[in-house]
C-alpha atoms as a PDB file:
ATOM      1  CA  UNK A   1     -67.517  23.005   8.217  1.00  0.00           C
ATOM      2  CA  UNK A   2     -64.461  21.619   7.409  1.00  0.00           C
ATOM      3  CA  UNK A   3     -62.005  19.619   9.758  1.00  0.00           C
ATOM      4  CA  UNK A   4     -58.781  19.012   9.333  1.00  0.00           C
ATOM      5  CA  UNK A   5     -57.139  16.208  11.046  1.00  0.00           C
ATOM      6  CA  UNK A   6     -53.151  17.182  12.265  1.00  0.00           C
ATOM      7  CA  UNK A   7     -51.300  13.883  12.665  1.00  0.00           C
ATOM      8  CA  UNK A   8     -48.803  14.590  15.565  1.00  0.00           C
ATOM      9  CA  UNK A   9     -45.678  13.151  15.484  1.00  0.00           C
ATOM     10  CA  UNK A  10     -44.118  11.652  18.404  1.00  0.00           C
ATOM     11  CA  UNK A  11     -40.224  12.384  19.269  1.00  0.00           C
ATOM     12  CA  UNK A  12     -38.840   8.549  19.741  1.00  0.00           C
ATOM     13  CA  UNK A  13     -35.898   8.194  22.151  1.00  0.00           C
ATOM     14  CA  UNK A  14     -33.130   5.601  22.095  1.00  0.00           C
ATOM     15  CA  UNK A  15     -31.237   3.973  24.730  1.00  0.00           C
ATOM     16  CA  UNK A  16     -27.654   4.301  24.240  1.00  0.00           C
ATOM     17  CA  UNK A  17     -27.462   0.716  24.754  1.00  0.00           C
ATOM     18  CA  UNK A  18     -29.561   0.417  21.611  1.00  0.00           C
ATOM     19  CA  UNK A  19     -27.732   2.708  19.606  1.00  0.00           C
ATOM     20  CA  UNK A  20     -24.150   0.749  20.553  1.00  0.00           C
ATOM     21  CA  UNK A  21     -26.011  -2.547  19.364  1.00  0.00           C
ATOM     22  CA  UNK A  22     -27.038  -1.347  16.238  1.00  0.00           C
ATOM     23  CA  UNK A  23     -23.360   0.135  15.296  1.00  0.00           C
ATOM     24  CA  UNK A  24     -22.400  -3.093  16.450  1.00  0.00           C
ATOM     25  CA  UNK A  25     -24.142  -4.989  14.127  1.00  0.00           C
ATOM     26  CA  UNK A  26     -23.161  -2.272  11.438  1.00  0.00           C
ATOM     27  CA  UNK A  27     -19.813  -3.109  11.763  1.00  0.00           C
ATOM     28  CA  UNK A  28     -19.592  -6.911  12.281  1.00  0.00           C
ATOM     29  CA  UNK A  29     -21.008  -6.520   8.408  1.00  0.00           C
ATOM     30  CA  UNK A  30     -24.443  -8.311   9.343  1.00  0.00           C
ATOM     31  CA  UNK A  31     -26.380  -5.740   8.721  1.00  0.00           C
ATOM     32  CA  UNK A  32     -25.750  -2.234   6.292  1.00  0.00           C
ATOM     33  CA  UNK A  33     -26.770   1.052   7.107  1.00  0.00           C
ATOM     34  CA  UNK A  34     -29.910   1.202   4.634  1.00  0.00           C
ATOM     35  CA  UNK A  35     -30.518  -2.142   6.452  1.00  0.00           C
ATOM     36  CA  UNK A  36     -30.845  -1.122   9.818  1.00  0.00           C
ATOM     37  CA  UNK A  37     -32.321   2.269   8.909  1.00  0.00           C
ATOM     38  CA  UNK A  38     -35.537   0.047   7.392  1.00  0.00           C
ATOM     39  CA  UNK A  39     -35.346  -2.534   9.886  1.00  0.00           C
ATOM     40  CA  UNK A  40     -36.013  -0.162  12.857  1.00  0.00           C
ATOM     41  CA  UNK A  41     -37.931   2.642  11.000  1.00  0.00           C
ATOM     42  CA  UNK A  42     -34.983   5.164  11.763  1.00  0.00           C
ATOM     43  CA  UNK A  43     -33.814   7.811   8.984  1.00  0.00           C
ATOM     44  CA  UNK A  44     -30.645   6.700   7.506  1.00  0.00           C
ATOM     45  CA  UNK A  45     -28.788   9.901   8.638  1.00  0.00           C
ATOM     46  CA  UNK A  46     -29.670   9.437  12.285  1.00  0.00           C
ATOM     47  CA  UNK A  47     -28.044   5.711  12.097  1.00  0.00           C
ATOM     48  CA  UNK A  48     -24.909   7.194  10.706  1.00  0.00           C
ATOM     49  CA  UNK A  49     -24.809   9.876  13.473  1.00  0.00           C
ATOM     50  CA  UNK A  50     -24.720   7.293  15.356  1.00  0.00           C
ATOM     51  CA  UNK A  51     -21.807   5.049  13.603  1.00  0.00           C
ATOM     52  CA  UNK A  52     -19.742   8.859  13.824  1.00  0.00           C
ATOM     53  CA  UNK A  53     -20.536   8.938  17.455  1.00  0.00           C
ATOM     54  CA  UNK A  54     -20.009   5.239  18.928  1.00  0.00           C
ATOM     55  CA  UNK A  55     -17.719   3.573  16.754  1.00  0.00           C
ATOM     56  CA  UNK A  56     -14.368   2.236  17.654  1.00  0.00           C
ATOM     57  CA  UNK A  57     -13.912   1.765  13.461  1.00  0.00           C
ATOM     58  CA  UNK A  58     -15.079   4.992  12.456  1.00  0.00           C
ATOM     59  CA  UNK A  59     -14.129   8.201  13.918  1.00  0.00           C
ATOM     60  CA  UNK A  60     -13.803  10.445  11.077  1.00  0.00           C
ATOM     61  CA  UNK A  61     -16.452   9.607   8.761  1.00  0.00           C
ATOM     62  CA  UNK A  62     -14.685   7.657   6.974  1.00  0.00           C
ATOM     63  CA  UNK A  63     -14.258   4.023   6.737  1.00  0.00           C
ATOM     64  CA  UNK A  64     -11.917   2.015   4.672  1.00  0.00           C
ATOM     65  CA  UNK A  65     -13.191  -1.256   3.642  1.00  0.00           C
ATOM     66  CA  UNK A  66     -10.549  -3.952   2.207  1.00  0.00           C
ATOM     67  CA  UNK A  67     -11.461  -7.474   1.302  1.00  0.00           C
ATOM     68  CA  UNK A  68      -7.832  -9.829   3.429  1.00  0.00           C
ATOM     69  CA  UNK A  69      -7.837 -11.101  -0.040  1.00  0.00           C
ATOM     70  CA  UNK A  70      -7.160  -8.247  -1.964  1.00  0.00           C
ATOM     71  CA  UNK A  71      -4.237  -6.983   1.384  1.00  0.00           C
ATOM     72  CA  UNK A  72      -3.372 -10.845   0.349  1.00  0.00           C
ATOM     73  CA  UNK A  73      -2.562 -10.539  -2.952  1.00  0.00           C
ATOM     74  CA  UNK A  74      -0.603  -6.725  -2.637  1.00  0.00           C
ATOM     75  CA  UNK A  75       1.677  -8.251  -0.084  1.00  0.00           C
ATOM     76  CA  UNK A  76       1.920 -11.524  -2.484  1.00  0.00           C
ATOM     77  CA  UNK A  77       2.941  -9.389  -5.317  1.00  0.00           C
ATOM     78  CA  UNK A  78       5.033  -7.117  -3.400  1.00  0.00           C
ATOM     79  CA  UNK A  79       6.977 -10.366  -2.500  1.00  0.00           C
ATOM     80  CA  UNK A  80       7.335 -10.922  -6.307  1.00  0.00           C
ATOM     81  CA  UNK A  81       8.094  -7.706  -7.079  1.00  0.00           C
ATOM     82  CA  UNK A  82      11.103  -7.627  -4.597  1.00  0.00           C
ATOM     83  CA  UNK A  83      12.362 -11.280  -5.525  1.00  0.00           C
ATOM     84  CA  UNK A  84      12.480 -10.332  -9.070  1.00  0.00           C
ATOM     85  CA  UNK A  85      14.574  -6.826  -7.915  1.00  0.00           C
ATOM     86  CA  UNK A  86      16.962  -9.104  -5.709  1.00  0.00           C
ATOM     87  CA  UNK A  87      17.284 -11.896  -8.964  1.00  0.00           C
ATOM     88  CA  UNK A  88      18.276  -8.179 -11.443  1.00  0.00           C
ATOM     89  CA  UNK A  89      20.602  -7.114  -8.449  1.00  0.00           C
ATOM     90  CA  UNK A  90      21.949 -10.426  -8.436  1.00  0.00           C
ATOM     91  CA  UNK A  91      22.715 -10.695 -11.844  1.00  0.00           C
ATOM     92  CA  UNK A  92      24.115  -7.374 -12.615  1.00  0.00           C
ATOM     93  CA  UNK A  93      26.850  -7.841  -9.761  1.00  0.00           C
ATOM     94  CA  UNK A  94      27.802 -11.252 -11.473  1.00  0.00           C
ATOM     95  CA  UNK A  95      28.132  -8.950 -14.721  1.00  0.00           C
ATOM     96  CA  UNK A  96      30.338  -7.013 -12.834  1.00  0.00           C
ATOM     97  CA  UNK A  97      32.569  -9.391 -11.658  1.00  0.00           C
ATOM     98  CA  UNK A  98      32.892 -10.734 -15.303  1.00  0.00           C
ATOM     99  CA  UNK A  99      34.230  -6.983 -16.286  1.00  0.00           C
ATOM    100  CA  UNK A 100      36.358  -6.652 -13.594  1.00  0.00           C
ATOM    101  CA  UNK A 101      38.265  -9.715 -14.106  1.00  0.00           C
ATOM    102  CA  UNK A 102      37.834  -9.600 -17.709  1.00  0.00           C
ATOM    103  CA  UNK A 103      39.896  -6.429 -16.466  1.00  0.00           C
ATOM    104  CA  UNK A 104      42.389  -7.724 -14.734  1.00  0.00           C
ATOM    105  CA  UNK A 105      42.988 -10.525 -17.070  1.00  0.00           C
ATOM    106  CA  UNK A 106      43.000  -7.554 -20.156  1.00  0.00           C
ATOM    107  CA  UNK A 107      45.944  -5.914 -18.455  1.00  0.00           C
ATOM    108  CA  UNK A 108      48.195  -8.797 -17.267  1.00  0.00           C
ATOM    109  CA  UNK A 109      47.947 -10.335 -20.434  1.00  0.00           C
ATOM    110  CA  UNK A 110      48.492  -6.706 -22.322  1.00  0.00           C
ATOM    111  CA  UNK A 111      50.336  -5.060 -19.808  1.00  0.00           C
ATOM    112  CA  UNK A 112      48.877  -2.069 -19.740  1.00  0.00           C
ATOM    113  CA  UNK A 113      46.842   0.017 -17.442  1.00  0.00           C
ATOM    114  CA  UNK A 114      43.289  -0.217 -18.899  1.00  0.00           C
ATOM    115  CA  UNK A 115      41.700   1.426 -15.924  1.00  0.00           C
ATOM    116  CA  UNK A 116      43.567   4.702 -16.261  1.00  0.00           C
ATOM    117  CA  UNK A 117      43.556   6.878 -13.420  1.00  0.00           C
ATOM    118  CA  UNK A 118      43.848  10.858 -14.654  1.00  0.00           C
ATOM    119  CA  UNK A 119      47.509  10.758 -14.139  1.00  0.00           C
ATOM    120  CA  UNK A 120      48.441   7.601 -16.116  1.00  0.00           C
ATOM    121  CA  UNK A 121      50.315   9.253 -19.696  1.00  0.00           C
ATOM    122  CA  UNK A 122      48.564   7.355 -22.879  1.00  0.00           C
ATOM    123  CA  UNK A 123      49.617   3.971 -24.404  1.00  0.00           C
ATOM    124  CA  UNK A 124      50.936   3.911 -27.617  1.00  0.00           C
ATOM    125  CA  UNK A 125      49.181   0.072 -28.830  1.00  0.00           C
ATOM    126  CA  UNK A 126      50.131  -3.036 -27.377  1.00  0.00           C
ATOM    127  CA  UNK A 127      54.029  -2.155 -26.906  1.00  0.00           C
ATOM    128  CA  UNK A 128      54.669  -1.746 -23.031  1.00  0.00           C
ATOM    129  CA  UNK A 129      55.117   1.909 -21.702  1.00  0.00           C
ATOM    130  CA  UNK A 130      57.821   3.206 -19.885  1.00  0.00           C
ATOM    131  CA  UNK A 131      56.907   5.627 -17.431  1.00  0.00           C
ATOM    132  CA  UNK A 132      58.961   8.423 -16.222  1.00  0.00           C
END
């Protein structure tokens, strides 16, 4: 006759201090989740549960992971980015200022209105207008 030998498995139970511990150490970055899911013979998707249920980090499911050098180097070339913006700005009032006195000087010197408003009548040339 033939036996056969049923290996029964026993339901482990964790303290919720140990769970807290291990997401812990999941989120200092000591360990990762593969990591501790070896480490204490626990399926990966149970130590996850457990990141969903007792992290401060991760409430969603979802965690964002970004390296202070790379947040480093966005703000460093947002900085650039604006500094080269203010140097344009900077430059195109100066070539406004040119115009505008390049302007002024125009019609003094030509006397004539060379920023016509709509109801300025046309100049002939260079001979001065008389206006009614």
């Amino acid at each position: 006759m033939k036996t056969s030998i049923i290996k029964i498995q026993k339901r482990r139970r964790f303290a919720e201090e140990f769970k807290r511990q291990l997401v812990k150490e999941f989120e200092s970055g000591t360990y990762s989740v593969l990591e501790l899911s070896k480490l204490h013979k626990i399926h990966f998707q149970t130590v996850y549960n457990w990141i969903y249920k007792y992290s401060t980090v991760n409430k969603s499911g979802y965690r964002v992971v970004e390296l202070t050098e790379s947040s480093d180097m966005k703000v460093k070339d947002l900085q650039k980015r604006i500094e080269e913006l203010e140097r344009i700005v900077g430059q195109k009032q100066i070539k406004i200022e040119y115009l505008e006195k390049l302007i002024e000087l125009s019609s003094d010197e030509f006397q004539i209105d060379i920023k016509k408003n709509s109801n300025t009548p046309q100049s002939g040339g260079f001979e001065k207008t008389v206006q009614k």
